[in-house]
PDB file of N, CA and C in Angstrom:
ATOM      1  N   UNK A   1      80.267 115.844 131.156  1.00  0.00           N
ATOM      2  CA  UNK A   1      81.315 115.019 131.737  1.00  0.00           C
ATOM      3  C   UNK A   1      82.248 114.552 130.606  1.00  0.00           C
ATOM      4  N   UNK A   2      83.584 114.984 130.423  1.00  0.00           N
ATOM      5  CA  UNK A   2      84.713 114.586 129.752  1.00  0.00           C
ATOM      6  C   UNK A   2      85.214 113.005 130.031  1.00  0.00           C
ATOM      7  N   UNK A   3      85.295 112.283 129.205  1.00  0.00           N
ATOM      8  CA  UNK A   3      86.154 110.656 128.899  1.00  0.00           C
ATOM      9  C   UNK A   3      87.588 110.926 129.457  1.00  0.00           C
ATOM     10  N   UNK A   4      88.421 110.699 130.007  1.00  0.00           N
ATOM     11  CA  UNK A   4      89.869 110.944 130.371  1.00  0.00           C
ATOM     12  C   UNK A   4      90.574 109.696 130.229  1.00  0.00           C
ATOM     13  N   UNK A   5      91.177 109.304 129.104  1.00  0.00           N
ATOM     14  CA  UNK A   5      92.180 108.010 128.838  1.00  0.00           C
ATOM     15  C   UNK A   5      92.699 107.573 130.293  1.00  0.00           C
ATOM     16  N   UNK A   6      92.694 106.511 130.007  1.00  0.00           N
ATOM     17  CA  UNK A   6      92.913 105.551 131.933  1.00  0.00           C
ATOM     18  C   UNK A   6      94.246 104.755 131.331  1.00  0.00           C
ATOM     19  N   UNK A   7      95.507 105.329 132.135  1.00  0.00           N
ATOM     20  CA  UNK A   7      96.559 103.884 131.463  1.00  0.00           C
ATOM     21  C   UNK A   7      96.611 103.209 132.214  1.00  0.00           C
ATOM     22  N   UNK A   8      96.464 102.127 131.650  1.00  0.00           N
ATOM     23  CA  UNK A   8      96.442 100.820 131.892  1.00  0.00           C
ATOM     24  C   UNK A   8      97.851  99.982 131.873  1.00  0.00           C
ATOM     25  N   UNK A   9      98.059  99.200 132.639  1.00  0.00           N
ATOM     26  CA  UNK A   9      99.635  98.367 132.375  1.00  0.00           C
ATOM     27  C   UNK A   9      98.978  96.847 132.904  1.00  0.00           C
ATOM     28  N   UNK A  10      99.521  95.827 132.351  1.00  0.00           N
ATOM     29  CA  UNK A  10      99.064  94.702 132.701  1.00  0.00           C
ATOM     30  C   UNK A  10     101.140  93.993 133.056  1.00  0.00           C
ATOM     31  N   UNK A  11     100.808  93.583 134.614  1.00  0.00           N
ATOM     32  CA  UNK A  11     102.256  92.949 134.658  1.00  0.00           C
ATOM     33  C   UNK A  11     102.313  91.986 135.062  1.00  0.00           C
ATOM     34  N   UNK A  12     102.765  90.703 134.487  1.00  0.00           N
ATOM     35  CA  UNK A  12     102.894  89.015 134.219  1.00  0.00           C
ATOM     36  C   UNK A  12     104.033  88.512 135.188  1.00  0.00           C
ATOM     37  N   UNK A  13     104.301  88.750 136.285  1.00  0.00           N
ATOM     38  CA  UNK A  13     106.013  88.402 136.502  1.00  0.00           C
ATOM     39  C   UNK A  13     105.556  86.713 136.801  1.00  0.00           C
ATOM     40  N   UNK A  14     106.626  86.275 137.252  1.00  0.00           N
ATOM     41  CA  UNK A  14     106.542  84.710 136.773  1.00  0.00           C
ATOM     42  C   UNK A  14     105.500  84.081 138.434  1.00  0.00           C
ATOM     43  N   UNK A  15     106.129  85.030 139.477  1.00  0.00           N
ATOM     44  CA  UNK A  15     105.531  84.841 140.362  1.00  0.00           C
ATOM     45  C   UNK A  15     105.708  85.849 141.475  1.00  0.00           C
ATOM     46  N   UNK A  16     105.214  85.976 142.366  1.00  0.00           N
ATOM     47  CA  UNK A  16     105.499  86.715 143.621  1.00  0.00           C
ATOM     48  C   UNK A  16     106.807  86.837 143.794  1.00  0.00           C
ATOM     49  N   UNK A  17     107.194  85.968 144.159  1.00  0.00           N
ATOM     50  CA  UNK A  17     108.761  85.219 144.829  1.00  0.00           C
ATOM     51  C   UNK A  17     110.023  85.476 143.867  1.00  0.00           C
ATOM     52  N   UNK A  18     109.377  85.291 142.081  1.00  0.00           N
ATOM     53  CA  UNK A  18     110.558  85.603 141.193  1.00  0.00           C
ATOM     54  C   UNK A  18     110.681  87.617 141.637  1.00  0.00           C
ATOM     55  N   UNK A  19     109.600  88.092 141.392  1.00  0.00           N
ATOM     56  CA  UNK A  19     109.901  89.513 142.157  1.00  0.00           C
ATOM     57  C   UNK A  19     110.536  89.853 142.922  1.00  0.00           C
ATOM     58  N   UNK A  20     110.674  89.132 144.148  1.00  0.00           N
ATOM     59  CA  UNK A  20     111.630  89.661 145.177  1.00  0.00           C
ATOM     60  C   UNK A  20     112.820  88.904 144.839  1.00  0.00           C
ATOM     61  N   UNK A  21     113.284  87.787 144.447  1.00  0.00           N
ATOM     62  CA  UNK A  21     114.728  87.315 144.513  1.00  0.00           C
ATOM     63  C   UNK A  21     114.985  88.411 143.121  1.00  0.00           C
ATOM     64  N   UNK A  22     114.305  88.462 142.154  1.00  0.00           N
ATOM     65  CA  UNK A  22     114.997  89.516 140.997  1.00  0.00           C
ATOM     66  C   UNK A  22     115.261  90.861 141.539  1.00  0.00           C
ATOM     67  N   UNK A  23     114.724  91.462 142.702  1.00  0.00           N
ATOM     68  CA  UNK A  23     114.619  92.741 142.917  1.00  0.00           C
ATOM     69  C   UNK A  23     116.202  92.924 143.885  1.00  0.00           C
ATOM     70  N   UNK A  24     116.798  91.741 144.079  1.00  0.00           N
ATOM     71  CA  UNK A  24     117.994  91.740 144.874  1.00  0.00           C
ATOM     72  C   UNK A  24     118.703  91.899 146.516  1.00  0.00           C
ATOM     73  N   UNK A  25     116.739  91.924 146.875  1.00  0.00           N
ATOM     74  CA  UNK A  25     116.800  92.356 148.315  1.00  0.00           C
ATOM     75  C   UNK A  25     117.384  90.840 149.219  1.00  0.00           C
ATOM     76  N   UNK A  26     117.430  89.480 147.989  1.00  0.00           N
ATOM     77  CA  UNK A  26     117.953  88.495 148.565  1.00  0.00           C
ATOM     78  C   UNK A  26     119.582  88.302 148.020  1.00  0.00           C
ATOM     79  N   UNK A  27     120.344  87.660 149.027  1.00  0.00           N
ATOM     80  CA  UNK A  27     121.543  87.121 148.041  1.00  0.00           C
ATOM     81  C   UNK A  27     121.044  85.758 147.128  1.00  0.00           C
ATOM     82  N   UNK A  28     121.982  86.203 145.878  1.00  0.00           N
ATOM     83  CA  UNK A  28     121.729  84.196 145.287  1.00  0.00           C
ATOM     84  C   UNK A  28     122.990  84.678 144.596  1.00  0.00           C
ATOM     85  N   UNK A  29     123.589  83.903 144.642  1.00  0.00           N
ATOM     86  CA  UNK A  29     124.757  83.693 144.278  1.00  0.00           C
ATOM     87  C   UNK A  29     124.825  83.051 142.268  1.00  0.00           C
ATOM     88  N   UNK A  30     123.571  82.328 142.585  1.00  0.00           N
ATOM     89  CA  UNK A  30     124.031  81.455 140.562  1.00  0.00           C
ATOM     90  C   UNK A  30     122.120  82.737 140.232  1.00  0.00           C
ATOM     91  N   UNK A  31     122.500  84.075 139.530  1.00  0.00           N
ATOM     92  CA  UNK A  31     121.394  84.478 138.803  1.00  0.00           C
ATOM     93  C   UNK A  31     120.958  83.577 137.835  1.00  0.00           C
ATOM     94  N   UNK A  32     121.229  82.745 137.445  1.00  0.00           N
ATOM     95  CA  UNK A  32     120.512  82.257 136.355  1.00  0.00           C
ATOM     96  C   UNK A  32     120.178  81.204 137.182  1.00  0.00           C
ATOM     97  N   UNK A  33     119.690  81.237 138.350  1.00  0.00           N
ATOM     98  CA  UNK A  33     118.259  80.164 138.745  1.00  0.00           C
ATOM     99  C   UNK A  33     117.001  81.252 138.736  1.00  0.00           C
ATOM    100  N   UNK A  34     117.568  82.526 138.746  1.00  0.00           N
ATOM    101  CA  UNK A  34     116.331  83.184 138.081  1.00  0.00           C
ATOM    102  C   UNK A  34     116.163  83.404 137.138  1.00  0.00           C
ATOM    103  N   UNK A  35     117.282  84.058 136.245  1.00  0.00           N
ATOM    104  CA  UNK A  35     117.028  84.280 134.573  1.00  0.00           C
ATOM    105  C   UNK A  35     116.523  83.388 134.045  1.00  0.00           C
ATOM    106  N   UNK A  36     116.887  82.119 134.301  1.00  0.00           N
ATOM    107  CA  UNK A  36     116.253  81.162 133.162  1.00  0.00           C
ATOM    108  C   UNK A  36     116.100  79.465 134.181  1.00  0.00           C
ATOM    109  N   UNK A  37     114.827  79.734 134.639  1.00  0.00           N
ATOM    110  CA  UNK A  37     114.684  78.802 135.735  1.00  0.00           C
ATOM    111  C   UNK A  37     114.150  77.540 135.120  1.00  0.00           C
ATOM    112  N   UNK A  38     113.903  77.699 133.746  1.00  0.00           N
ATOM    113  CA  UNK A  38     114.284  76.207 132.748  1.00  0.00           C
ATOM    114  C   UNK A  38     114.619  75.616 132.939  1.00  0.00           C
ATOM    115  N   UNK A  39     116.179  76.032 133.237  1.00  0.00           N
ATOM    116  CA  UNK A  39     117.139  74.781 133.709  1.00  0.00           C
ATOM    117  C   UNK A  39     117.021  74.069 135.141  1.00  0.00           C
ATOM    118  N   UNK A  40     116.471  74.434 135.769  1.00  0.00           N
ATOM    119  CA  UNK A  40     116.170  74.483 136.901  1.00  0.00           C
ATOM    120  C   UNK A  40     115.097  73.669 137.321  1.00  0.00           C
ATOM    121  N   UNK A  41     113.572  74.123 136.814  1.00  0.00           N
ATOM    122  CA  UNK A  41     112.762  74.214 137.398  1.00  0.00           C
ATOM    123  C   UNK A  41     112.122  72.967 137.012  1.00  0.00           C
ATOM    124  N   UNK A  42     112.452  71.515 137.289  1.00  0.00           N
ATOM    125  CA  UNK A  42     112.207  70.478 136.686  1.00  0.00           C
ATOM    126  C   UNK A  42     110.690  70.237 136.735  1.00  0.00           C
ATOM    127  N   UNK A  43     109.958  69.811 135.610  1.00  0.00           N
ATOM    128  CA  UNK A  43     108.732  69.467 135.850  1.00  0.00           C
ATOM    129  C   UNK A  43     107.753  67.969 136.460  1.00  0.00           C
ATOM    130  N   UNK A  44     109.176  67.158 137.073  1.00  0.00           N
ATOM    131  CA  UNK A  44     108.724  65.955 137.940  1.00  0.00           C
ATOM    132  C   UNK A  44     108.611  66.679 138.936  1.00  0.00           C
ATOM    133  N   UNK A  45     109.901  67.750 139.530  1.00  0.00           N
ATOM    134  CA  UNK A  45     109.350  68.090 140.692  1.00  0.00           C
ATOM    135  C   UNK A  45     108.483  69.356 141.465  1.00  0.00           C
ATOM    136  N   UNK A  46     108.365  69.981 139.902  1.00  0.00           N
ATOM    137  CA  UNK A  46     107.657  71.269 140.290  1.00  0.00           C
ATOM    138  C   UNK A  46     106.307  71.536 139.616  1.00  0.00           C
ATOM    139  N   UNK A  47     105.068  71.280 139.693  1.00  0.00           N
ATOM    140  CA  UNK A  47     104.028  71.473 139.442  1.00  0.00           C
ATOM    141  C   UNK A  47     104.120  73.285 138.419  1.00  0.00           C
ATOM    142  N   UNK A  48     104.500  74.407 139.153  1.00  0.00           N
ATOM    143  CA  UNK A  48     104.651  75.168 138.482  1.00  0.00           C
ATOM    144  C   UNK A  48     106.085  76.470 138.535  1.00  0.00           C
ATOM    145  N   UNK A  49     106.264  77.206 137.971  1.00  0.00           N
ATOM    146  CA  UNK A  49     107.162  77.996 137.955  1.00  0.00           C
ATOM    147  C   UNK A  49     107.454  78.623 139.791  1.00  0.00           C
ATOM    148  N   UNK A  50     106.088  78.873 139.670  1.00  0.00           N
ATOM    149  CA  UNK A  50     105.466  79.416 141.362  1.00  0.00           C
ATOM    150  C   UNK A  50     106.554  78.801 142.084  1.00  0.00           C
ATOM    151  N   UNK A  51     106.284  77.388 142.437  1.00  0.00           N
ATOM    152  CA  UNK A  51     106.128  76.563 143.071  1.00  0.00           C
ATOM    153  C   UNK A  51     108.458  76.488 143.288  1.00  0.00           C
ATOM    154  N   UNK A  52     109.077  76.271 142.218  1.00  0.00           N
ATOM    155  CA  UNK A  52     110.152  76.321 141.894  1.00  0.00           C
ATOM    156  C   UNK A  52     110.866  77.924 142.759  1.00  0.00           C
ATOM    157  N   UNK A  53     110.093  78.964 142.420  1.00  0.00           N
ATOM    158  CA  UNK A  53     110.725  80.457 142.886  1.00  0.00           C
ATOM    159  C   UNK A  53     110.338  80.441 144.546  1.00  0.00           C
ATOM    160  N   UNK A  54     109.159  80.014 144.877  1.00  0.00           N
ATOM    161  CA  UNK A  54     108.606  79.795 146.440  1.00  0.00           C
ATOM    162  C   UNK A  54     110.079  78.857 147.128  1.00  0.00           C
ATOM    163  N   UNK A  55     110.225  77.612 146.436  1.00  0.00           N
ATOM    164  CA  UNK A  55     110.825  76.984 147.390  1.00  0.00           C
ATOM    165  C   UNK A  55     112.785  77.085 147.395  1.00  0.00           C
ATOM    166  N   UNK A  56     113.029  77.967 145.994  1.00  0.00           N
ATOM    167  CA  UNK A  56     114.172  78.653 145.838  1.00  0.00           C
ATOM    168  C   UNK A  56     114.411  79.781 147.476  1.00  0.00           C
ATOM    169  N   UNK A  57     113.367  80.409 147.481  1.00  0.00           N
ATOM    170  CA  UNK A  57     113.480  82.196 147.971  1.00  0.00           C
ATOM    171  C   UNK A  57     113.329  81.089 149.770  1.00  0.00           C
ATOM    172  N   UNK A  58     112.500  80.052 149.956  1.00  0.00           N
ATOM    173  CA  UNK A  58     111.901  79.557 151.241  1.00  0.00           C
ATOM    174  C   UNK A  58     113.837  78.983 151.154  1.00  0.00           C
ATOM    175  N   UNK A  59     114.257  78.113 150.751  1.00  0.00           N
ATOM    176  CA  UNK A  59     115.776  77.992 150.479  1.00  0.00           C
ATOM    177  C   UNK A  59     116.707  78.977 150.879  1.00  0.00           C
ATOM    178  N   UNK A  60     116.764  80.175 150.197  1.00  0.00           N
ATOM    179  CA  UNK A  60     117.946  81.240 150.688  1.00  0.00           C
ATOM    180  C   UNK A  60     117.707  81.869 151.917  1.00  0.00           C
ATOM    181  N   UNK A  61     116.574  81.525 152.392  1.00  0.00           N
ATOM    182  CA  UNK A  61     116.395  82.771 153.658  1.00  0.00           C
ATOM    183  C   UNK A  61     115.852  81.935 154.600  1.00  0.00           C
ATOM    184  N   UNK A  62     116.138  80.995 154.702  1.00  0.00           N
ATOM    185  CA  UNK A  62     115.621  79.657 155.681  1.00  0.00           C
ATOM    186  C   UNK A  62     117.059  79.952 156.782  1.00  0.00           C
ATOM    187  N   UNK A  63     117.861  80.478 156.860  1.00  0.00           N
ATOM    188  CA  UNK A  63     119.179  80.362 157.643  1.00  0.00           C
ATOM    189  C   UNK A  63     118.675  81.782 158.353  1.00  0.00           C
ATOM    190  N   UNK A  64     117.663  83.099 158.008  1.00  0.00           N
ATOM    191  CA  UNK A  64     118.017  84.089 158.705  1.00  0.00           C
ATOM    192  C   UNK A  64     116.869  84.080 159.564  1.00  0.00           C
ATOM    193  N   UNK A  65     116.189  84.445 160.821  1.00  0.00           N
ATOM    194  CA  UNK A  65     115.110  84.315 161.119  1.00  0.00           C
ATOM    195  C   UNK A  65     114.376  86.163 160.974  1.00  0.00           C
ATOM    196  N   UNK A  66     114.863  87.270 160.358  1.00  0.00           N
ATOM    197  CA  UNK A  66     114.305  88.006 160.456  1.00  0.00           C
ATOM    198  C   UNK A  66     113.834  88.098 158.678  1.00  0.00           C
ATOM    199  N   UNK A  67     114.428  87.414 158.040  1.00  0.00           N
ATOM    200  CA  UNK A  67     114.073  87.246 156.385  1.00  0.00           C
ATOM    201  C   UNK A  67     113.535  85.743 156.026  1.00  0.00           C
ATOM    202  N   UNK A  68     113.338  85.102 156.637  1.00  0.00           N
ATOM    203  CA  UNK A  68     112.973  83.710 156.485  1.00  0.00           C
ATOM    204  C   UNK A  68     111.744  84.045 155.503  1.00  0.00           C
ATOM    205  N   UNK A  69     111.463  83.719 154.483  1.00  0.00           N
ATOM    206  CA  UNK A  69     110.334  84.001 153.700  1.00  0.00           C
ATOM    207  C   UNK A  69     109.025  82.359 153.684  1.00  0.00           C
ATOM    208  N   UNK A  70     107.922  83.257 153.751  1.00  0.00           N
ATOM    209  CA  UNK A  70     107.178  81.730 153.766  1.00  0.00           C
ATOM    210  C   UNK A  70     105.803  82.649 153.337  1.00  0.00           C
ATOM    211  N   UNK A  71     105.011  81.645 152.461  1.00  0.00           N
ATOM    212  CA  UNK A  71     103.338  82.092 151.713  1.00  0.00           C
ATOM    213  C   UNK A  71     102.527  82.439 153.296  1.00  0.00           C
ATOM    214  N   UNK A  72     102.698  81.927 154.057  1.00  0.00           N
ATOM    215  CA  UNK A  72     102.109  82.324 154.956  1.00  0.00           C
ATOM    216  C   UNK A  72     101.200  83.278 155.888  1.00  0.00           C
ATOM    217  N   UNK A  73     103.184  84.106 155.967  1.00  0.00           N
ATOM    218  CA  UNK A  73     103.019  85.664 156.698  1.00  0.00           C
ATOM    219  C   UNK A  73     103.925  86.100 155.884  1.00  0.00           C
ATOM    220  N   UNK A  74     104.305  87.439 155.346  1.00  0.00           N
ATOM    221  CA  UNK A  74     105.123  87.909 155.095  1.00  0.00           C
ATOM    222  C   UNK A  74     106.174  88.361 155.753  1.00  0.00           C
ATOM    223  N   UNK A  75     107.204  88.039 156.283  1.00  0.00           N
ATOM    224  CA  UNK A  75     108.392  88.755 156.876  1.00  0.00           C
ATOM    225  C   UNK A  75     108.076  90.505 157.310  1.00  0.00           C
ATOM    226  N   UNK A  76     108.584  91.130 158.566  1.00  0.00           N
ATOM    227  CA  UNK A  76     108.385  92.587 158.101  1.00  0.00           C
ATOM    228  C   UNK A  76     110.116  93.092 157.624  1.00  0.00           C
ATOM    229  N   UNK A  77     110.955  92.129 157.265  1.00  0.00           N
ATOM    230  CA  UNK A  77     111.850  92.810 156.451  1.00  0.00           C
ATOM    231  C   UNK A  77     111.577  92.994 155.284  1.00  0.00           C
ATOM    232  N   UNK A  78     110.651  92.483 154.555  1.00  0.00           N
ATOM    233  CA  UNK A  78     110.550  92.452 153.361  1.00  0.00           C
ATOM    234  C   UNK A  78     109.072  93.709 153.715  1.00  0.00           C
ATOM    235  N   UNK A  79     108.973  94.602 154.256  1.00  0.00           N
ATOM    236  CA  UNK A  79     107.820  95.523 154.299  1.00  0.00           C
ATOM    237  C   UNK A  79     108.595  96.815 154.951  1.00  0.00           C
ATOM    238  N   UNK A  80     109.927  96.831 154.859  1.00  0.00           N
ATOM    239  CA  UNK A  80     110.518  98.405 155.135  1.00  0.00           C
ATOM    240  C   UNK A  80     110.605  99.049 153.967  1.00  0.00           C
ATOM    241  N   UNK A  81     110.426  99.972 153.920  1.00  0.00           N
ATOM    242  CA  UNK A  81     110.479 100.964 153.171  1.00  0.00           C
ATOM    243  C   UNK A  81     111.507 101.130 151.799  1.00  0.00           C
ATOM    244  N   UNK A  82     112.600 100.742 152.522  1.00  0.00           N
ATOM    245  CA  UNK A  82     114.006 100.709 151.336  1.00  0.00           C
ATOM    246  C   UNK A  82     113.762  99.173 151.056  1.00  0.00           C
ATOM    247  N   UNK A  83     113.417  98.614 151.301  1.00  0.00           N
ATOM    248  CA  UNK A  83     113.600  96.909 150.811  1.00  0.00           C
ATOM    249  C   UNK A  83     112.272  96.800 149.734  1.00  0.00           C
ATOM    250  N   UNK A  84     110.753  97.643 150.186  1.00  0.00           N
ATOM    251  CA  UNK A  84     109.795  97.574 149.422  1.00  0.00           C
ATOM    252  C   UNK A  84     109.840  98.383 147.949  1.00  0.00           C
ATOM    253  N   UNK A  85     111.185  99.155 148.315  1.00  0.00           N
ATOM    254  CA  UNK A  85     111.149 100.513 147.432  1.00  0.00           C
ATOM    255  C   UNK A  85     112.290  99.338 146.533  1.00  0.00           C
ATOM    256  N   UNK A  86     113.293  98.956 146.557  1.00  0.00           N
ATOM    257  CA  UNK A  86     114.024  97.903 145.765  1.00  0.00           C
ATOM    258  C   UNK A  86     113.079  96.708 144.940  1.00  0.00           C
ATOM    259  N   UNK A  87     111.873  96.658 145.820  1.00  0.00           N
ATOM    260  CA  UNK A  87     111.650  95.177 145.203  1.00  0.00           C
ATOM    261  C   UNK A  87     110.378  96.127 144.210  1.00  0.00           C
ATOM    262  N   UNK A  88     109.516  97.253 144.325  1.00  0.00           N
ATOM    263  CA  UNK A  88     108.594  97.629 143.601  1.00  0.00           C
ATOM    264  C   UNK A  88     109.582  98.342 141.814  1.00  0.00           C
ATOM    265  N   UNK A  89     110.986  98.926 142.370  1.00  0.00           N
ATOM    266  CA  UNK A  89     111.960  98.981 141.170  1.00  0.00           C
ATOM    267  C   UNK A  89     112.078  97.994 140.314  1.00  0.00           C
ATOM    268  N   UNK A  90     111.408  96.832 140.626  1.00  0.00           N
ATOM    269  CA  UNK A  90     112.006  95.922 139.609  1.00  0.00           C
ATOM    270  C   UNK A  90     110.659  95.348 138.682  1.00  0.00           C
ATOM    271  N   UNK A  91     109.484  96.170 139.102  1.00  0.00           N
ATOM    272  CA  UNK A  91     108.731  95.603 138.012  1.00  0.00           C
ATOM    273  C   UNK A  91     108.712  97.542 137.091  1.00  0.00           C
ATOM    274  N   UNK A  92     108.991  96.885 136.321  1.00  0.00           N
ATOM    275  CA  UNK A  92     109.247  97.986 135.299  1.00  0.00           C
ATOM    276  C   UNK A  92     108.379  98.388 134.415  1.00  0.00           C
ATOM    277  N   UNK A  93     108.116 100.102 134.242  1.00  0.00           N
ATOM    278  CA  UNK A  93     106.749 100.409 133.552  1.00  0.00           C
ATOM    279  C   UNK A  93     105.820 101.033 134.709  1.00  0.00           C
ATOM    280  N   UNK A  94     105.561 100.526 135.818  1.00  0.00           N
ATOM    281  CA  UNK A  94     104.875 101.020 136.715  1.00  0.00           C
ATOM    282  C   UNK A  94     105.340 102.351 137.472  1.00  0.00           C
ATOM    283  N   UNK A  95     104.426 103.217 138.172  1.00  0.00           N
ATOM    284  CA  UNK A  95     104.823 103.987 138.975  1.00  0.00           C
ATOM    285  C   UNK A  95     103.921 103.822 140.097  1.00  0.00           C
ATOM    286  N   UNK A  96     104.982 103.921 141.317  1.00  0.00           N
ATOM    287  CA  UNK A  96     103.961 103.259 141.762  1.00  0.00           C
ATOM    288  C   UNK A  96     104.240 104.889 143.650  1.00  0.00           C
ATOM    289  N   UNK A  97     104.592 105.867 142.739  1.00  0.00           N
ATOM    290  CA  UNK A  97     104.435 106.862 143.678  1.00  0.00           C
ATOM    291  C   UNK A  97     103.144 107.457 144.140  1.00  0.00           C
TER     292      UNK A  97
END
């Protein structure tokens, strides 16, 4: 029996939620509440980064009822094919064919 190198990728994104608003399948109008959610993401009112991108993404899509995003259930707009295929493009390094 031959050893066969296994690659490995380890990927950190900040959270679930920073994935899909970075992947563009949402509008946001100011990117740098994602690029650099520092400015943003105050720590009186946000326990963690998570917590800041959850209630950003629960924010932009609270007006549509077929994208309304919530930890809950997942939306099935966010599970079509071209929307899953946009948001898996944006973690980079992976293949995920």
């Amino acid at each position: 029996q031959s050893l066969r190198p296994r690659k490995i990728a380890i990927y950190l994104p900040e959270s679930f939620e920073w994935v899909i608003l970075s992947s563009g399948v949402v509008a946001i109008n100011d990117v740098v509440k994602i690029s650099n959610p520092e400015l943003f993401a105050d720590s009186i009112d946000y326990m963690s980064w998570e917590q800041y991108f959850t209630e950003l993404l629960e924010e932009l899509t609270k007006g549509s009822d077929f994208m309304r995003y919530s930890k809950g259930k997942l939306p099935d707009y966010y599970n079509q094919e071209k929307i899953e295929k946009e948001i898996m493009e944006t973690i980079k390094g992976m293949d995920f064919s």
